[in-house]
C-alpha atoms as a PDB file:
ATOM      1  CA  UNK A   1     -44.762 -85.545 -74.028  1.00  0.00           C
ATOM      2  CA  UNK A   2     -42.852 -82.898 -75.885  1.00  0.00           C
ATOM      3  CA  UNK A   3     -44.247 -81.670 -79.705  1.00  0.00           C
ATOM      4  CA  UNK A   4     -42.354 -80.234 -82.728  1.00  0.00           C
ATOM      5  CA  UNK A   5     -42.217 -76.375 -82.128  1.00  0.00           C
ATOM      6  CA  UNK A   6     -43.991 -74.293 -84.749  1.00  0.00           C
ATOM      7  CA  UNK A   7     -42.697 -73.015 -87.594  1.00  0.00           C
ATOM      8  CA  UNK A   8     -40.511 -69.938 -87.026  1.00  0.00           C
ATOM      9  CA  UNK A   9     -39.838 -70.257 -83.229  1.00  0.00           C
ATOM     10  CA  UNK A  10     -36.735 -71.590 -81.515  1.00  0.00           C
ATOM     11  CA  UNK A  11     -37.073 -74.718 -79.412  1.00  0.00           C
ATOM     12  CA  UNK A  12     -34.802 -73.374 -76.642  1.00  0.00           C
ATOM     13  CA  UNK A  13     -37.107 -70.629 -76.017  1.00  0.00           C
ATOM     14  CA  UNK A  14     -40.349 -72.978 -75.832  1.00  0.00           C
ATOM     15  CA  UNK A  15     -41.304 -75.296 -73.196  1.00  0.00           C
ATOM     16  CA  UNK A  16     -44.789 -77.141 -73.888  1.00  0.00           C
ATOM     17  CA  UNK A  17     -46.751 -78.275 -71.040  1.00  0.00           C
ATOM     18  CA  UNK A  18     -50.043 -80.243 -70.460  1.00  0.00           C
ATOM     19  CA  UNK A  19     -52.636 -77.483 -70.961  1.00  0.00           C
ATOM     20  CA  UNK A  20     -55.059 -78.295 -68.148  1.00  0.00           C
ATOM     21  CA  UNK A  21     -52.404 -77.679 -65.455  1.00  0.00           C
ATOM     22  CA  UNK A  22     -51.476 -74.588 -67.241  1.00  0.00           C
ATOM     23  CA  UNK A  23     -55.033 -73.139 -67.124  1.00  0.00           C
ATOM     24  CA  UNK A  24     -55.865 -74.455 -63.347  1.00  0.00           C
ATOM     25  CA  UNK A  25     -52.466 -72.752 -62.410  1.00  0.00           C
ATOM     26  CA  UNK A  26     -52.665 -69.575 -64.091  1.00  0.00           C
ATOM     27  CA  UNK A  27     -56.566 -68.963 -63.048  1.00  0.00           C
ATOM     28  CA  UNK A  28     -55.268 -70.127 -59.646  1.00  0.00           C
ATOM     29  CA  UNK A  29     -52.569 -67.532 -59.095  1.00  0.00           C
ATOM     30  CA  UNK A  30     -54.661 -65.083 -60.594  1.00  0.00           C
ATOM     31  CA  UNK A  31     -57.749 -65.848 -58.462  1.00  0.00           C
ATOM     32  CA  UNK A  32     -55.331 -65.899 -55.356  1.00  0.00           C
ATOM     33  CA  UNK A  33     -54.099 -62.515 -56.201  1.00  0.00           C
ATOM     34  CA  UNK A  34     -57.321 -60.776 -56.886  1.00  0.00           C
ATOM     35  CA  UNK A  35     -58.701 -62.232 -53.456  1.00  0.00           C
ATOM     36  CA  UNK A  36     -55.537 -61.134 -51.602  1.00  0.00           C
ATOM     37  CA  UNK A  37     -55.949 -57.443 -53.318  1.00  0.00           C
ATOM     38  CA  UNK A  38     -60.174 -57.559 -52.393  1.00  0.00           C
ATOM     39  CA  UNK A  39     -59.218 -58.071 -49.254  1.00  0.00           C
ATOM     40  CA  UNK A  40     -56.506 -55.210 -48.792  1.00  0.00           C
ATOM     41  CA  UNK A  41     -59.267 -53.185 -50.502  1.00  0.00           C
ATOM     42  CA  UNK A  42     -60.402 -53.095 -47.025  1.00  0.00           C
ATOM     43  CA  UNK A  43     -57.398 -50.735 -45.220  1.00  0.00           C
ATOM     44  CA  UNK A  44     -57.982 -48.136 -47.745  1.00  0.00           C
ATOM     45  CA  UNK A  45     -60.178 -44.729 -46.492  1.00  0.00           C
ATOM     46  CA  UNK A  46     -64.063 -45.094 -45.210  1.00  0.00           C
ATOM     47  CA  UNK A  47     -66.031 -43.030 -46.308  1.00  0.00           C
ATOM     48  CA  UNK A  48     -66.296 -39.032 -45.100  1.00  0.00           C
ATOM     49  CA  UNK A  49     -69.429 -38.693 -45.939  1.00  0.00           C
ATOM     50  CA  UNK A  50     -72.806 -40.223 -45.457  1.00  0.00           C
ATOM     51  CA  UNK A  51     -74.434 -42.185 -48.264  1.00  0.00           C
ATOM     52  CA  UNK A  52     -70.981 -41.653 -50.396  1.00  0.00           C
ATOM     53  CA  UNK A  53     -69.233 -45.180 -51.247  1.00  0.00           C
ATOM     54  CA  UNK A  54     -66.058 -44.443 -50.759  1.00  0.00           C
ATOM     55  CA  UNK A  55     -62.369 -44.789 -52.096  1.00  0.00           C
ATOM     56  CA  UNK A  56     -62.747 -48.224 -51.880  1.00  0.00           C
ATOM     57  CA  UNK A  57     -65.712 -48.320 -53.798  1.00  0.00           C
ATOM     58  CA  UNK A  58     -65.034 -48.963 -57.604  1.00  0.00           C
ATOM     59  CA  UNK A  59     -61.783 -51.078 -56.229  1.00  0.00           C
ATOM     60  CA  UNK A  60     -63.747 -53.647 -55.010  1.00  0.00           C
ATOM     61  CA  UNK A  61     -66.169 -53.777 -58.000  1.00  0.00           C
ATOM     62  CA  UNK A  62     -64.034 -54.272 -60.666  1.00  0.00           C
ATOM     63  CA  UNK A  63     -62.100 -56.811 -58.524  1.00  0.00           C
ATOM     64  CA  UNK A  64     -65.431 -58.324 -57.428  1.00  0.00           C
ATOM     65  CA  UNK A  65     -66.307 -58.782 -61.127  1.00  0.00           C
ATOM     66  CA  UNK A  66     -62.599 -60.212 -61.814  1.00  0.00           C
ATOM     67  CA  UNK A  67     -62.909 -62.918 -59.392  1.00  0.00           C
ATOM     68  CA  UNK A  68     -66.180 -64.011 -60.566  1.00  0.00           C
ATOM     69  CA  UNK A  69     -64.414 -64.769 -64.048  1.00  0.00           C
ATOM     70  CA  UNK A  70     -61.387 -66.072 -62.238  1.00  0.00           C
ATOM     71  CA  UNK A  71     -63.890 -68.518 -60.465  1.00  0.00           C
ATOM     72  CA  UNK A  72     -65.479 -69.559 -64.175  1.00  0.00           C
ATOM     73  CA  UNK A  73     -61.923 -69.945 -65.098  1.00  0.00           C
ATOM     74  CA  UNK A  74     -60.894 -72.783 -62.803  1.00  0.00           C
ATOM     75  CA  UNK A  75     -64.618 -74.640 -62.580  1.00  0.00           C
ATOM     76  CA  UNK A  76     -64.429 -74.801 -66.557  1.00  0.00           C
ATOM     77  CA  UNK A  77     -60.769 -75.574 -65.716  1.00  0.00           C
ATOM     78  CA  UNK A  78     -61.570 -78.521 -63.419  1.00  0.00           C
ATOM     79  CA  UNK A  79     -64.936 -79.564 -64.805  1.00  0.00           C
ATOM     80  CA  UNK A  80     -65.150 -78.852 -68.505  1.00  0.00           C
ATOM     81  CA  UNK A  81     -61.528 -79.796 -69.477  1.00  0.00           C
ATOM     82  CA  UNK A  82     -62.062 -83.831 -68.015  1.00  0.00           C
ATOM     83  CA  UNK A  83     -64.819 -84.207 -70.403  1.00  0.00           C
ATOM     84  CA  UNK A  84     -63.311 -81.888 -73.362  1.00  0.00           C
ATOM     85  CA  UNK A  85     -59.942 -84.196 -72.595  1.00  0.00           C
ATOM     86  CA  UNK A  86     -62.313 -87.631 -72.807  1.00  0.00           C
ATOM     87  CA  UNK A  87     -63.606 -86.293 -75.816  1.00  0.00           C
ATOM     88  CA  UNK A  88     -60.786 -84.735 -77.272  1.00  0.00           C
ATOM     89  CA  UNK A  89     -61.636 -81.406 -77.969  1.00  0.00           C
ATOM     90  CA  UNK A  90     -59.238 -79.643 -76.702  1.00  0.00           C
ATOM     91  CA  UNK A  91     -55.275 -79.738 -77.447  1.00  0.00           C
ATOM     92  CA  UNK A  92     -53.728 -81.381 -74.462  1.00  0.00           C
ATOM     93  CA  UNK A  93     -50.465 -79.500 -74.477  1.00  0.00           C
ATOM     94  CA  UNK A  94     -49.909 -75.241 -75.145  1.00  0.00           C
ATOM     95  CA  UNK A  95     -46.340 -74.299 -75.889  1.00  0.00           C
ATOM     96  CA  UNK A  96     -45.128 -70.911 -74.323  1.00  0.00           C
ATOM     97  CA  UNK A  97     -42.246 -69.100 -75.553  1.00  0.00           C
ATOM     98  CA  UNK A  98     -40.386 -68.396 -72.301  1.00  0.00           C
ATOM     99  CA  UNK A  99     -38.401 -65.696 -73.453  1.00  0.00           C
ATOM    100  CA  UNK A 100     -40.988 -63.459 -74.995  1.00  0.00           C
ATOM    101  CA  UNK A 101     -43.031 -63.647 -71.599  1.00  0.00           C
ATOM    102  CA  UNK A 102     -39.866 -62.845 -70.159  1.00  0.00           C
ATOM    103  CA  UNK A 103     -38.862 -59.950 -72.032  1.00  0.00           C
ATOM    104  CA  UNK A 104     -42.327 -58.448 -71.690  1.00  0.00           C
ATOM    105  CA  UNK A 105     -42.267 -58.868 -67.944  1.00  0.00           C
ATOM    106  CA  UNK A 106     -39.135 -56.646 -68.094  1.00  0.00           C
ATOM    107  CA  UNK A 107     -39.945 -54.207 -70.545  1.00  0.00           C
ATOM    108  CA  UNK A 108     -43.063 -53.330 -68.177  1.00  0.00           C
ATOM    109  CA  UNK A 109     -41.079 -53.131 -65.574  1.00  0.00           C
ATOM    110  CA  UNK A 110     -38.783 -50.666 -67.171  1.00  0.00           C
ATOM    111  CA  UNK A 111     -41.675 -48.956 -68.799  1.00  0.00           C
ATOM    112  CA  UNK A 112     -42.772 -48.318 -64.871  1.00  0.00           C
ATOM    113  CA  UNK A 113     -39.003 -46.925 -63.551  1.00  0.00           C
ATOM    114  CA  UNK A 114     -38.878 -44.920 -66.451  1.00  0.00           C
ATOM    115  CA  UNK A 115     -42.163 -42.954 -66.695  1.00  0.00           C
ATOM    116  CA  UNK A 116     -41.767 -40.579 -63.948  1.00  0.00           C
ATOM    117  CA  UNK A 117     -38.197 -39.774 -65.124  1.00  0.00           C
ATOM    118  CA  UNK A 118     -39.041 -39.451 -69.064  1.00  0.00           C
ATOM    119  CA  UNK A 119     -42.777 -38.813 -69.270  1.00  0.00           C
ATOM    120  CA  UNK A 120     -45.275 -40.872 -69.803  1.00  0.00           C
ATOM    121  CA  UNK A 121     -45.793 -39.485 -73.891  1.00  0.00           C
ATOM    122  CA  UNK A 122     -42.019 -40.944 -74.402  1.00  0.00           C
ATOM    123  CA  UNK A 123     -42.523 -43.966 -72.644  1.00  0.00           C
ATOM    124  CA  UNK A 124     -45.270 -45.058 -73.671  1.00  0.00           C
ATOM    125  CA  UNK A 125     -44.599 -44.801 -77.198  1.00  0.00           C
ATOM    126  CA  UNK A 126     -41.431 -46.505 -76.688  1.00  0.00           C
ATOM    127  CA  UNK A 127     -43.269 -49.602 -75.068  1.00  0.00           C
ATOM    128  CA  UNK A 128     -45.702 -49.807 -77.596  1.00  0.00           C
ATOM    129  CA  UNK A 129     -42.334 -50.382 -80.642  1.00  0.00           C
ATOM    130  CA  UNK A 130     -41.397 -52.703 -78.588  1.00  0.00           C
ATOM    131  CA  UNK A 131     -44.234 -54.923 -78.030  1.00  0.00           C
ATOM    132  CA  UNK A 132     -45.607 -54.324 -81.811  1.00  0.00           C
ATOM    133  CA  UNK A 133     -42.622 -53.981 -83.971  1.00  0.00           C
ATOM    134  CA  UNK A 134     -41.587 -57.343 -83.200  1.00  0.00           C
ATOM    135  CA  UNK A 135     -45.293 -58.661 -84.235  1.00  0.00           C
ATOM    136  CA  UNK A 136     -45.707 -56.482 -87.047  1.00  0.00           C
ATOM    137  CA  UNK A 137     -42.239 -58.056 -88.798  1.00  0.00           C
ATOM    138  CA  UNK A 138     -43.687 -61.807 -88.348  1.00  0.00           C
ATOM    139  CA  UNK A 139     -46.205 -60.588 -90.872  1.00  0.00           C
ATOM    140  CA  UNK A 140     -46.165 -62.028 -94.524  1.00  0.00           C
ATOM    141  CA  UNK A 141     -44.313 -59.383 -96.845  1.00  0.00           C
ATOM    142  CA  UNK A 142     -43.265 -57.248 -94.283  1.00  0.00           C
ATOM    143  CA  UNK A 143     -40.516 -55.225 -94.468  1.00  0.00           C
ATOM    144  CA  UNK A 144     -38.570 -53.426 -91.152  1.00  0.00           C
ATOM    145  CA  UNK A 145     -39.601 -49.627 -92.451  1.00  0.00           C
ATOM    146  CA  UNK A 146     -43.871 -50.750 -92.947  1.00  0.00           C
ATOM    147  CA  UNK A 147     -43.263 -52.439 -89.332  1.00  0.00           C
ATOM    148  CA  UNK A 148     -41.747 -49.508 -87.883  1.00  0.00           C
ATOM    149  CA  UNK A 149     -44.103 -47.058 -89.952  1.00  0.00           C
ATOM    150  CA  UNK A 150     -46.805 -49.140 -88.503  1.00  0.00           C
ATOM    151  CA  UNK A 151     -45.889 -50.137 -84.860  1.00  0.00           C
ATOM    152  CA  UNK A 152     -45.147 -45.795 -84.963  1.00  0.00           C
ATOM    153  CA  UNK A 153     -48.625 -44.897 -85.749  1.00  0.00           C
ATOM    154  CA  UNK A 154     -50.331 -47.443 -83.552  1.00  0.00           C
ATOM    155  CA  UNK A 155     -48.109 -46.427 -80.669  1.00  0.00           C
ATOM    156  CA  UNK A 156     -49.008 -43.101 -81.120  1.00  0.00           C
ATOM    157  CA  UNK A 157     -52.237 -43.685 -80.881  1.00  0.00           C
ATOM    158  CA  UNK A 158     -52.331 -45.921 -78.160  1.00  0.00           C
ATOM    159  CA  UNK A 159     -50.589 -43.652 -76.403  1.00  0.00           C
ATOM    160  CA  UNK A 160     -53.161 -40.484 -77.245  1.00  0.00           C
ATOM    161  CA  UNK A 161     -56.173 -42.834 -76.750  1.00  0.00           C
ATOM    162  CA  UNK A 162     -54.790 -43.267 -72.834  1.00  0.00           C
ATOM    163  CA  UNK A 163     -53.696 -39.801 -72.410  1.00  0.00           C
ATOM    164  CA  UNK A 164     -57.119 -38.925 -73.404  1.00  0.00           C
ATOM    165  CA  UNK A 165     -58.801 -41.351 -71.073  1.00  0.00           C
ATOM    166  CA  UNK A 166     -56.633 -41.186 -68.008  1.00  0.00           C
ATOM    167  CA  UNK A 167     -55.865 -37.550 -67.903  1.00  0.00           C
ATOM    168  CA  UNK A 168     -58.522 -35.023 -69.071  1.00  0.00           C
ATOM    169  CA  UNK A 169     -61.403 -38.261 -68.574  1.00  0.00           C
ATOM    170  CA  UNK A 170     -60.353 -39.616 -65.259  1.00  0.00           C
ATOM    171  CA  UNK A 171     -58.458 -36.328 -64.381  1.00  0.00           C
ATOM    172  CA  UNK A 172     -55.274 -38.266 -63.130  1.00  0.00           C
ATOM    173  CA  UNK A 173     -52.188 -36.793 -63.091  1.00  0.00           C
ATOM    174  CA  UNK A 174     -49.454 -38.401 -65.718  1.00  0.00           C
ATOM    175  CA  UNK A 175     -45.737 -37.402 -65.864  1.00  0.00           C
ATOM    176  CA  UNK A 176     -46.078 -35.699 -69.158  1.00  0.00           C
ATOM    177  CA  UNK A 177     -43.719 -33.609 -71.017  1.00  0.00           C
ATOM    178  CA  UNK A 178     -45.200 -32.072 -73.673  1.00  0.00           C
ATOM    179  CA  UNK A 179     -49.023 -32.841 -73.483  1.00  0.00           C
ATOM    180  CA  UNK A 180     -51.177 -30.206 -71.431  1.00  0.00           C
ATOM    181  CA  UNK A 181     -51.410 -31.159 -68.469  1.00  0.00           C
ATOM    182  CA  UNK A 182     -54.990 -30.870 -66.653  1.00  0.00           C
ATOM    183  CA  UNK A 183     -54.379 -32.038 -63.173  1.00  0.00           C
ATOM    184  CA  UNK A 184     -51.222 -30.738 -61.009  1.00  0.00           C
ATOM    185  CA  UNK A 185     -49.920 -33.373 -59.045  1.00  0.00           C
END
């Protein structure tokens, strides 16, 4: 049941399991989760006014539109994958490296106790080495001062392109520290 691990990553760190129960368990949870947070869509504020939608609104549309790709999901999930399996189409195992899901689990969750207290500029920059640096050194030639050059500028970026969309476009107030700030908390 098990496989060789790929070249380049540790077997301790990689458990391979049948893929169909991976899929039907992931879209599962998921699908669960996105139904439990429709539904809690439903304590937030009616509307003040009359004909306006409400806080509640875009909420339950995006969520709406997430469960009905959650739904595809697990029918392809339960339907598709019997024949693709009879047919052999698909693989029928996916290895997952444990400790890079992990680590990423906990670096968001750090990223999120951190941003009030540092800024959101700082943190997010900091995430974004993090998560690319590693990926940028698996890279054929690479060397640790392209990869940080590299994962630098692209977290810079990624950082300006959601400043730019979350603050002056969606006017939410960040934590910043030393980007203008266009909403007061």
């Amino acid at each position: 049941m098990s496989r060789q691990p790929d070249e380049g990553v540790s077997a301790p760190f990689e458990v391979t399991v049948p893929m169909r129960p991976a899929v039907l368990a992931t879209a599962g949870a998921v699908l669960l989760v996105l139904i439990l947070l429709y539904v809690e869509t439903y304590n937030m504020t009616p509307p003040i006014l009359e004909g306006y939608p409400g806080d509640a609104f875009f909420p339950r549309m995006v969520l709406a539109f997430c469960i009905i790709w959650a739904v595809i999901v697990v029918a392809r999930g339960i339907l598709l994958s019997q024949a693709a399996a009879a047919a052999r189409v698909e693989a029928p195992y996916v290895s997952l490296h444990w400790l890079e899901f992990v680590s990423v689990i906990g670096l968001v969750l750090v990223y999120a106790l951190l941003l009030e207290r540092v800024g959101f500029e700082i943190t997010t920059v900091a995430l974004m080495m993090a998560l690319l640096v590693p990926r940028l050194l698996a890279a054929p030639g690479a060397t640790l001062a392209r990869a940080m050059l590299a994962g630098l500028a692209l977290s810079i970026a990624t950082m300006l392109i959601l400043y730019a969309g979350l603050g002056p476009g969606l006017k939410t107030a960040l934590p910043l520290q030393f980007l203008p700030i266009y909403i007061k908390p």
